[in-house]
N, C-alpha and C. Protein backbone atom coordinates (compact mmCIF):
# COMPACT_ATOMS: atom_id res chain seq x y z
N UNK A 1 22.09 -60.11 -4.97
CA UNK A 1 20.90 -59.57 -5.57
C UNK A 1 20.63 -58.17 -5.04
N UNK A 2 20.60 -57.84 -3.67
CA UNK A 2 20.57 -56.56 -2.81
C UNK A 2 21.33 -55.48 -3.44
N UNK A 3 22.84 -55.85 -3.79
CA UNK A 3 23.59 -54.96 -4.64
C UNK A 3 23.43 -54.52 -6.16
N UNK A 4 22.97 -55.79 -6.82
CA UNK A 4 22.16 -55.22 -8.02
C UNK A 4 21.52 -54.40 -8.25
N UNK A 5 20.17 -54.53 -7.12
CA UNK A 5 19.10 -54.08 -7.23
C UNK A 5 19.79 -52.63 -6.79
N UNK A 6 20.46 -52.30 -5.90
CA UNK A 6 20.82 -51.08 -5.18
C UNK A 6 21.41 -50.21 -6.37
N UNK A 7 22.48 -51.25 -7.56
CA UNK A 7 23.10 -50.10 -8.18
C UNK A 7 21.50 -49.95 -9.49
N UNK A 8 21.15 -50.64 -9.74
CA UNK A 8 20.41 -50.46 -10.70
C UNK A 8 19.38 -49.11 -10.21
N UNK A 9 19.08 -48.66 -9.22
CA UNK A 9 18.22 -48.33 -8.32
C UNK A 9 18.73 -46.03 -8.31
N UNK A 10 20.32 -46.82 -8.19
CA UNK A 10 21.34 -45.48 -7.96
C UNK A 10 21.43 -45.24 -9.42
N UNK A 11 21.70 -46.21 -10.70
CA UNK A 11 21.80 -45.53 -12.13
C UNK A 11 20.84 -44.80 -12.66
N UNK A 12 19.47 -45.45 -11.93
CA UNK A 12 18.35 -44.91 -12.81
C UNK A 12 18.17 -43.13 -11.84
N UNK A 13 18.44 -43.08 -11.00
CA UNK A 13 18.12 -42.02 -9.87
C UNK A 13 19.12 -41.08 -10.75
N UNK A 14 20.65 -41.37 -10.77
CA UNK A 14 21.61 -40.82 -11.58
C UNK A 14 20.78 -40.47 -12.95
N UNK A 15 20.15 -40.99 -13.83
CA UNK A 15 19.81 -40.64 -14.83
C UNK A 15 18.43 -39.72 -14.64
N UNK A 16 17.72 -39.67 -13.93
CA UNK A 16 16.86 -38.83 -13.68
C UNK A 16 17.65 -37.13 -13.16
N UNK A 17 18.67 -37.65 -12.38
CA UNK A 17 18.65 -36.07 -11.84
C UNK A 17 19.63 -35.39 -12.68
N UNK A 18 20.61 -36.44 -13.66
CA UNK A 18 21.27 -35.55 -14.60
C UNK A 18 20.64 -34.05 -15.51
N UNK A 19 20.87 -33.58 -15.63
CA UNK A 19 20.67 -32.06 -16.33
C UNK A 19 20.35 -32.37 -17.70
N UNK A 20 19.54 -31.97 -18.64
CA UNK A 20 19.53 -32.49 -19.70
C UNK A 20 20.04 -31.63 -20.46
N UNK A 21 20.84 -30.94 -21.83
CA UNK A 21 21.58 -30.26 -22.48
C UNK A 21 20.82 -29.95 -23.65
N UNK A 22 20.17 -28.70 -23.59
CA UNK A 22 19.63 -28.61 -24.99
C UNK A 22 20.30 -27.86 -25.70
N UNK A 23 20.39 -28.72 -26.98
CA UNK A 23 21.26 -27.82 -27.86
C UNK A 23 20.48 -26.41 -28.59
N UNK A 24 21.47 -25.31 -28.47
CA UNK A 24 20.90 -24.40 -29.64
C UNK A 24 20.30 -23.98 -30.75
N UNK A 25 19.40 -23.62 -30.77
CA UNK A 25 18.48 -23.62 -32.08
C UNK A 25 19.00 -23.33 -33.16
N UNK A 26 19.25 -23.46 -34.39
CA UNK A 26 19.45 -23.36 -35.60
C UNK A 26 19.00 -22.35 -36.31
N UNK A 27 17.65 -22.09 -35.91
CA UNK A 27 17.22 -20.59 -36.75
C UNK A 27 16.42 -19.37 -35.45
N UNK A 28 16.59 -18.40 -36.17
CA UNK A 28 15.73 -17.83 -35.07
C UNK A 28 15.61 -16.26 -36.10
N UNK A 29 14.06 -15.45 -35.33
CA UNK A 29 13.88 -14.47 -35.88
C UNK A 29 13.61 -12.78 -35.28
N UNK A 30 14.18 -11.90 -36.00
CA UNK A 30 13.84 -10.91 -35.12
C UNK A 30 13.14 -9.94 -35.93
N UNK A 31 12.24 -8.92 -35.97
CA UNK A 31 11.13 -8.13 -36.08
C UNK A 31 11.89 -6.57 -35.61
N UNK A 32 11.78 -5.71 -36.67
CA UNK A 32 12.02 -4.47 -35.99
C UNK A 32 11.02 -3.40 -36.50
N UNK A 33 10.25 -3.00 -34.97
CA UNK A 33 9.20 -1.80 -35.15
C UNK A 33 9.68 -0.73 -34.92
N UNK A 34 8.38 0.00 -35.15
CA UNK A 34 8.90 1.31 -34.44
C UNK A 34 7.81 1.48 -33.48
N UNK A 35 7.82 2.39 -32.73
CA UNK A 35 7.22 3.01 -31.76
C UNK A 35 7.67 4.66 -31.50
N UNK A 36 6.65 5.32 -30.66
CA UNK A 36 6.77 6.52 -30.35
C UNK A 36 7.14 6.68 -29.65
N UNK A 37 7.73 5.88 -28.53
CA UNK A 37 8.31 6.20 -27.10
C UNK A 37 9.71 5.56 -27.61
N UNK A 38 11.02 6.21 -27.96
CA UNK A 38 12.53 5.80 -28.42
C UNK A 38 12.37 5.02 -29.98
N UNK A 39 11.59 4.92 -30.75
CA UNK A 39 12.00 5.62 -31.68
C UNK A 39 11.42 3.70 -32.43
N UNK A 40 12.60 2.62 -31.99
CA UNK A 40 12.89 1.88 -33.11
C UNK A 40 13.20 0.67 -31.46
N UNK A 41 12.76 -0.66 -31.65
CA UNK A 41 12.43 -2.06 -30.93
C UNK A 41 12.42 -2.92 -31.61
N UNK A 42 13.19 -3.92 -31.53
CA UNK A 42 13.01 -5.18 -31.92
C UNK A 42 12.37 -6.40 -31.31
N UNK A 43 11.68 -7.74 -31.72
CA UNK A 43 11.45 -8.82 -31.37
C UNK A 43 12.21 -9.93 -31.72
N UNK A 44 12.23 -10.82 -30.87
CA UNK A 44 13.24 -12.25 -30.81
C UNK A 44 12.29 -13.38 -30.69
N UNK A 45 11.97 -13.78 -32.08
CA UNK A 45 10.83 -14.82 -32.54
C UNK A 45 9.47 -14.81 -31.41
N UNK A 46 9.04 -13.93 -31.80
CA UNK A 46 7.52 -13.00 -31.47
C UNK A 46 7.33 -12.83 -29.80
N UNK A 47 8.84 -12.79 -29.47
CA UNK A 47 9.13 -12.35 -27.72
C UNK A 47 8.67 -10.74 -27.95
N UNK A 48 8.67 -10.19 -26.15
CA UNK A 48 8.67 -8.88 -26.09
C UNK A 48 10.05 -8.53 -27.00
N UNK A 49 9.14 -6.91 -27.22
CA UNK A 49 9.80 -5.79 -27.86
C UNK A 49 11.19 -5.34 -26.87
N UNK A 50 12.19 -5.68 -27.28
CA UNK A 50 13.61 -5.02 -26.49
C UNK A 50 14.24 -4.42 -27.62
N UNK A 51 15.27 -3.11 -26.80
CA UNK A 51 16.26 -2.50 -28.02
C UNK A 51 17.49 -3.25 -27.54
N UNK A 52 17.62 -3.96 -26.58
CA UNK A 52 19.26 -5.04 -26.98
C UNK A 52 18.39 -6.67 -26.93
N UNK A 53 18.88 -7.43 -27.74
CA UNK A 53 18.68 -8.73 -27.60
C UNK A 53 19.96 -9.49 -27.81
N UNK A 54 19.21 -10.83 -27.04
CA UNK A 54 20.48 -11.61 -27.51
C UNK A 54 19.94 -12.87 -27.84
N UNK A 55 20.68 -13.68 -28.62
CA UNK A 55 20.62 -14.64 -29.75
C UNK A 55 21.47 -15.61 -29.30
N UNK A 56 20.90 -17.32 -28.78
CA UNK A 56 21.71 -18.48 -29.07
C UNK A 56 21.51 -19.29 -29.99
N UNK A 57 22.75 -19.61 -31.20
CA UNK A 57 22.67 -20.21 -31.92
C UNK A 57 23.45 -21.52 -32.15
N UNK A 58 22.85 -22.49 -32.85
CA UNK A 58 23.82 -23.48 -33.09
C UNK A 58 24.93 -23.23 -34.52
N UNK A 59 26.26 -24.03 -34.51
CA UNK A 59 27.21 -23.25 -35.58
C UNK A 59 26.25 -23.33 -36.61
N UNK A 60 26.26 -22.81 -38.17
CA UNK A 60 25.79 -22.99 -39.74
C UNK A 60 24.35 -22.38 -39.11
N UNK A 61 23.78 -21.94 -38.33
CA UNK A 61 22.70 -21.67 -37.55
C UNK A 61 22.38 -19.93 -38.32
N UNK A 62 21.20 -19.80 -38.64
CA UNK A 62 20.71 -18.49 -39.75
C UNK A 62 20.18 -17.83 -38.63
N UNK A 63 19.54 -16.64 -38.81
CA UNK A 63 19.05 -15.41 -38.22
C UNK A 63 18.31 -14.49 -39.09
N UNK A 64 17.12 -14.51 -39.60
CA UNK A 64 16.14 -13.63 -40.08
C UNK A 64 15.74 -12.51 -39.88
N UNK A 65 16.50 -11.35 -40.22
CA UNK A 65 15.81 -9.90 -39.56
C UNK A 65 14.96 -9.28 -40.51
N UNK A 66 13.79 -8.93 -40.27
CA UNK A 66 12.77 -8.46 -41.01
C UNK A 66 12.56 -7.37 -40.46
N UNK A 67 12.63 -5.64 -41.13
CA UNK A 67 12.13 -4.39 -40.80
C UNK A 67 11.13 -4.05 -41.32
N UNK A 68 9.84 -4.48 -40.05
CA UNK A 68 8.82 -3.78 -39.94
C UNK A 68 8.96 -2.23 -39.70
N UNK A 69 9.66 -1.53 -39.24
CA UNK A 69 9.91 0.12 -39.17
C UNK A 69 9.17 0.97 -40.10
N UNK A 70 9.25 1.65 -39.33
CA UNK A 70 8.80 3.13 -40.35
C UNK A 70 10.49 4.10 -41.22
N UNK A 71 11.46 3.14 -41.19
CA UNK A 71 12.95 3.30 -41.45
C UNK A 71 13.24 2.27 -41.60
N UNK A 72 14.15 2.89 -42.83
CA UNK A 72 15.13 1.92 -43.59
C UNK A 72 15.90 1.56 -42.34
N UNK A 73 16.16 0.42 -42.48
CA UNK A 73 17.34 0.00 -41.44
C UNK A 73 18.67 -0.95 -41.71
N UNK A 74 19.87 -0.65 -41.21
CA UNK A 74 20.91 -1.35 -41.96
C UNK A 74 21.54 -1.85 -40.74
N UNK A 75 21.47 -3.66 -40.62
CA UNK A 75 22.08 -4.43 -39.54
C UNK A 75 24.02 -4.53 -40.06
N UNK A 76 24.55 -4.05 -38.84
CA UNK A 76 26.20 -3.81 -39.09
C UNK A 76 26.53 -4.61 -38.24
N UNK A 77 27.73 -5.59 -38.77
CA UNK A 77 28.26 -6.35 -37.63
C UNK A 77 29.38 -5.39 -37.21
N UNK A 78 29.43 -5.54 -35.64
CA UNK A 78 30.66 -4.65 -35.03
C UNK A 78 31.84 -5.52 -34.76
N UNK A 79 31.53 -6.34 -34.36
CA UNK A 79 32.70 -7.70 -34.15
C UNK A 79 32.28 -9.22 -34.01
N UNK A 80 33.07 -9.83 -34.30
CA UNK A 80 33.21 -11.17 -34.40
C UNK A 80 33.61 -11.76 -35.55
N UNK A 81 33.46 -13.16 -35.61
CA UNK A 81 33.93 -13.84 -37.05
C UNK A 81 33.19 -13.42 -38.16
N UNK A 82 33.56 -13.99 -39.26
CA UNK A 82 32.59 -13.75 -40.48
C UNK A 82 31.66 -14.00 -40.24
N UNK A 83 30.67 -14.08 -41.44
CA UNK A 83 29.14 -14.22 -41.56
C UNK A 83 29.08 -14.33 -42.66
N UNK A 84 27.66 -14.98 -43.17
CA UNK A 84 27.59 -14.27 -44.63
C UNK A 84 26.09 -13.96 -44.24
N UNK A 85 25.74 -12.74 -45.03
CA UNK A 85 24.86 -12.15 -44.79
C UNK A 85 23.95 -11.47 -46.53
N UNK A 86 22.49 -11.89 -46.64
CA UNK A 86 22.08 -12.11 -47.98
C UNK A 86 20.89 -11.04 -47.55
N UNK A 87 20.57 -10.41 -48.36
CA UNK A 87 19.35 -9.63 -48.71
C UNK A 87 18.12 -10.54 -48.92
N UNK A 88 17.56 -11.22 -48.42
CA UNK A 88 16.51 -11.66 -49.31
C UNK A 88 15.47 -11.51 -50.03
N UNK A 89 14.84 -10.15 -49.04
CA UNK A 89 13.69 -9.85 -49.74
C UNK A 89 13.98 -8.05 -49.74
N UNK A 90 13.53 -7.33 -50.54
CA UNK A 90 13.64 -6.16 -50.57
C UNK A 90 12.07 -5.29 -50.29
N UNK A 91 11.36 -6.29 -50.48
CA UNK A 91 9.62 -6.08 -50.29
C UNK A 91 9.21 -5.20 -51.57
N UNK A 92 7.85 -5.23 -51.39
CA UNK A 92 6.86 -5.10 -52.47
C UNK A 92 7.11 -3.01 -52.68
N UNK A 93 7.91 -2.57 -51.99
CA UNK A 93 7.76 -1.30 -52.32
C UNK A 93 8.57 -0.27 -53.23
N UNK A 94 8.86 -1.46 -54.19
CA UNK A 94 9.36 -1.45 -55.40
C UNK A 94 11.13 0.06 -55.09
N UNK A 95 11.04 0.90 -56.27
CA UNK A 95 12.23 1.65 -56.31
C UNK A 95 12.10 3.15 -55.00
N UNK A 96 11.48 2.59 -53.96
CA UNK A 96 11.41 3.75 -52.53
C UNK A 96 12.55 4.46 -52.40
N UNK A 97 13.65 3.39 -52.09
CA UNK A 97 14.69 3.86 -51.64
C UNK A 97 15.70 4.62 -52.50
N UNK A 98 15.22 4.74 -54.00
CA UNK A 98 15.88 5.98 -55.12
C UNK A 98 15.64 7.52 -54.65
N UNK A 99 14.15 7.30 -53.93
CA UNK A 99 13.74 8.72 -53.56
C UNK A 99 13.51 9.08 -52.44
N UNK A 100 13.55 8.35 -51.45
CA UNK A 100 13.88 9.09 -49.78
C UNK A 100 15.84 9.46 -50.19
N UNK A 101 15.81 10.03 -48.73
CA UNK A 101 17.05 10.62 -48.35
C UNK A 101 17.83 9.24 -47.66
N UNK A 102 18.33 9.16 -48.24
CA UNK A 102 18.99 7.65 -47.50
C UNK A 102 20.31 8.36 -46.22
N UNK A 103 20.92 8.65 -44.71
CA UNK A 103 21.20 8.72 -43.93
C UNK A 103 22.21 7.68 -43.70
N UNK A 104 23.96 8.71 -43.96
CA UNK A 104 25.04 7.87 -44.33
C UNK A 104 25.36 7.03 -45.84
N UNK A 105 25.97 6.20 -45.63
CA UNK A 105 26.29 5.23 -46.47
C UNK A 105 25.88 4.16 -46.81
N UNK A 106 24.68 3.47 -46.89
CA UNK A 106 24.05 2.24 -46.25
C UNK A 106 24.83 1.11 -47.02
N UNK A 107 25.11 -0.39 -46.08
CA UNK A 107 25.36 -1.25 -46.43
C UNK A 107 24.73 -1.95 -48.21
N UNK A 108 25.27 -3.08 -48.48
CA UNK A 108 24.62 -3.34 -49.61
C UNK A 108 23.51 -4.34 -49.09
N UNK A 109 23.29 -4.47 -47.41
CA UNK A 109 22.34 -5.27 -46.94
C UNK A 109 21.35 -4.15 -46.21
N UNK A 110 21.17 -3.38 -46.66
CA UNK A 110 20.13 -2.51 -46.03
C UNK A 110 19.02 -2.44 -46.42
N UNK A 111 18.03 -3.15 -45.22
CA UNK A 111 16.81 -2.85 -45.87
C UNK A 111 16.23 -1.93 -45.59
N UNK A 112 15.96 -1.18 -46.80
CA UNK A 112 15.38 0.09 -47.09
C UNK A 112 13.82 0.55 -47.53
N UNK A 113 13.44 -0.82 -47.19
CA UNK A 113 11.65 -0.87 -47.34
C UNK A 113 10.99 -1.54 -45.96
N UNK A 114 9.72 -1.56 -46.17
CA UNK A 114 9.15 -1.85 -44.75
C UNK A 114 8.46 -3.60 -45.32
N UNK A 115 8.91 -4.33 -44.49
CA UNK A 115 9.52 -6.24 -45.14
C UNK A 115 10.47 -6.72 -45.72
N UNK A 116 11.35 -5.91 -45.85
CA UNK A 116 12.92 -6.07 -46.47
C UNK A 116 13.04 -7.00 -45.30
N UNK A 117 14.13 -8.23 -45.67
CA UNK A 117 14.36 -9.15 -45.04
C UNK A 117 15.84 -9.39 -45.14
N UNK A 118 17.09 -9.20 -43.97
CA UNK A 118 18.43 -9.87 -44.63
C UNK A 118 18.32 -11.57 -43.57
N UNK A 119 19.36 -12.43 -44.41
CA UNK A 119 19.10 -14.00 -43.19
C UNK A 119 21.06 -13.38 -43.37
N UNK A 120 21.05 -14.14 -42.16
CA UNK A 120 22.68 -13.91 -41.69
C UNK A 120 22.71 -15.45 -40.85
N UNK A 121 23.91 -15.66 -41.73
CA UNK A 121 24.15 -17.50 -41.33
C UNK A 121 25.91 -17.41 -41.21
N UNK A 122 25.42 -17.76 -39.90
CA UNK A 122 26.48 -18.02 -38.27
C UNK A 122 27.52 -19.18 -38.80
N UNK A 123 28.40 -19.32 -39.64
CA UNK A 123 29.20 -20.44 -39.92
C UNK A 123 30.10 -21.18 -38.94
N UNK A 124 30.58 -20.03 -38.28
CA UNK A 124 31.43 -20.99 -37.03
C UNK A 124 31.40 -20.68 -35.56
N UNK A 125 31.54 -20.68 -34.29
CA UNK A 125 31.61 -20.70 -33.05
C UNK A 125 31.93 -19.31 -32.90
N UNK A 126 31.60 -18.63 -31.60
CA UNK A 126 31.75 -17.49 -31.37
C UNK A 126 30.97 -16.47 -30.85
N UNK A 127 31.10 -14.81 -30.61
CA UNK A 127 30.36 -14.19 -30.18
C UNK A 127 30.36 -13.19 -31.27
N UNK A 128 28.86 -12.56 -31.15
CA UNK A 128 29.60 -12.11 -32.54
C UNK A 128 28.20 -10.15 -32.09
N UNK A 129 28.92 -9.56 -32.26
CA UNK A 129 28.07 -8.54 -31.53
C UNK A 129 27.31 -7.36 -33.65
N UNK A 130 25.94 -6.71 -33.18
CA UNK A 130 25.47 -6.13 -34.11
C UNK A 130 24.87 -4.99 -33.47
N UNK A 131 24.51 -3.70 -34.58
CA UNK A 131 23.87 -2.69 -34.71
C UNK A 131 23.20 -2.57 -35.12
N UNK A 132 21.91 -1.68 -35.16
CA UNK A 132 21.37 -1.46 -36.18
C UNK A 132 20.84 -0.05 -35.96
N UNK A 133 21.30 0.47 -37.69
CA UNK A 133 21.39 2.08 -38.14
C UNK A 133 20.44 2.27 -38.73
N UNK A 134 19.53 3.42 -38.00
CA UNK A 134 18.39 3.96 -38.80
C UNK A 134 19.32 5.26 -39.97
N UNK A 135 18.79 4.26 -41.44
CA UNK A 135 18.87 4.90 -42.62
C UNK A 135 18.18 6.41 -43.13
N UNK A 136 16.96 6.18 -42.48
CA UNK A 136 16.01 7.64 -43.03
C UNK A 136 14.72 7.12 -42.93
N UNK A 137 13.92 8.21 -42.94
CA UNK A 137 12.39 7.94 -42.90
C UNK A 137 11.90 7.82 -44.35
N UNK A 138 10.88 7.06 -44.09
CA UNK A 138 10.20 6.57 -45.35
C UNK A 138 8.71 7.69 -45.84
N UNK A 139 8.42 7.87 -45.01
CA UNK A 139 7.83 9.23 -44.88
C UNK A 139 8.05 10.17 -43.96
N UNK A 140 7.60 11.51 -44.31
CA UNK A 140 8.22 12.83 -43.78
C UNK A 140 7.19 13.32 -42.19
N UNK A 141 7.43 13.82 -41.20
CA UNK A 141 6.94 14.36 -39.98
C UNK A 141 6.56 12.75 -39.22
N UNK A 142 7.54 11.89 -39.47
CA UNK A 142 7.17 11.10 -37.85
C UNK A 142 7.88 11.19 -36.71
N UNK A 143 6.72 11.42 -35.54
CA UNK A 143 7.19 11.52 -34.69
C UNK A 143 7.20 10.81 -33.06
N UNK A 144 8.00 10.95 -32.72
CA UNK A 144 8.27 10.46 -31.54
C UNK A 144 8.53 10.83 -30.09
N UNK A 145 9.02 10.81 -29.18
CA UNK A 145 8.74 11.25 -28.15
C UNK A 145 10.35 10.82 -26.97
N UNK A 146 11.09 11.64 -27.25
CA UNK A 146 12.88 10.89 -26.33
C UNK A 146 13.36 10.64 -27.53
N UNK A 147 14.67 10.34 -26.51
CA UNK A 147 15.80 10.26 -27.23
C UNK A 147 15.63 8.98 -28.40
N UNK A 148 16.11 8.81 -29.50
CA UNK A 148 16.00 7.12 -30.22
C UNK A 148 16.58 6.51 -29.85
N UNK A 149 15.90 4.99 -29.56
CA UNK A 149 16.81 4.03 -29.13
C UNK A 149 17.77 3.64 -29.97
N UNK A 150 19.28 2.88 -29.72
CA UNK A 150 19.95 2.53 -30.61
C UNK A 150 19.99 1.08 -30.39
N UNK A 151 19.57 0.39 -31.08
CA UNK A 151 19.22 -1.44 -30.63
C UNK A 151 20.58 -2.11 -31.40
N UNK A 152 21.06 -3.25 -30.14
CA UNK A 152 21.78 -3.86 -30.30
C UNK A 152 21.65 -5.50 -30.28
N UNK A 153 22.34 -6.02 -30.50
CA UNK A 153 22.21 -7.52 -30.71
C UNK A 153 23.06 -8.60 -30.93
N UNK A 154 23.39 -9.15 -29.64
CA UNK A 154 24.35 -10.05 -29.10
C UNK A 154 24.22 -11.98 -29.58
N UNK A 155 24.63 -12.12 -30.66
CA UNK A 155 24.66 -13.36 -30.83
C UNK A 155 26.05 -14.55 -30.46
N UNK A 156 25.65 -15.73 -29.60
CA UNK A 156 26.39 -16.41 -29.29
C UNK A 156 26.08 -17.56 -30.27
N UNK A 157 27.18 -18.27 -30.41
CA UNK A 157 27.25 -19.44 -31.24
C UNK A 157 28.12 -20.18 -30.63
N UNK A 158 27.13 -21.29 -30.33
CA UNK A 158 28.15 -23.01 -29.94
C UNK A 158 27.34 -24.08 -30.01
């Protein structure tokens, strides 16, 4: 009985101090402002404002970037596996981006209004690294104060 009680005693102790494993979230969102001090900041589901973040996701796992900015902004993957990556919303500010100066080449996922939304869904395992390119101003004399930040964004998937 002494030994029973002893292992029953050691399993449950074992099960308490095991580590528990949380898996990776499935969706997650990021926010890009601007500011006057470097230019352009992002948020990681309504965390502080950083210009690098990083992202854990689970695989088939989406990613919501919404540009709040005062700039068009166009998210570029630099490396990793595929993606697929959808425009969703272009926002309420109808044909803007016919008549600013658009800056480069912009993707066909560039949002070029202020609530333009792309979702980018993580299909398989991996690291998968991003940019993001200020397109042009949406209106003329804003200003800022230093160099612009160039914000980056490190997503892991497992």
């Amino acid at each position: 009985m002494k030994r029973t009680g002893a292992l029953l005693a050691f399993s449950v102790l074992a099960l308490v101090l095991t580590p528990t494993v949380n898996a990776a979230p499935s969706t997650a969102s990021l926010q890009i402002s601007h500011f006057t001090r470097g230019c352009h900041s992002w948020s990681l589901n309504g965390g502080p404002y950083r210009v690098h973040q990083t992202v854990h996701l689970a695989p088939g796992g989406t990613l919501q970037v919404t540009n709040d900015d005062l700039m068009a902004q166009d998210l570029v993957k630099t490396s990793g596996p595929g993606v697929h990556m959808a425009l969703v919303r272009q926002s309420h500010m109808g044909a803007m981006h016919m008549t600013m100066r658009m800056e480069g080449k912009p993707s066909r996922y560039a949002m070029t209004h202020m609530g333009a939304q792309v979702k980018v869904t993580f299909r398989s395992a991996g690291t998968y690294h991003f940019r993001l390119i200020d397109r042009g101003d949406y209106v003329d004399n804003i200003k800022t104060v230093g160099p612009d930040n160039k914000p980056t964004l490190t997503v892991t998937v497992s």
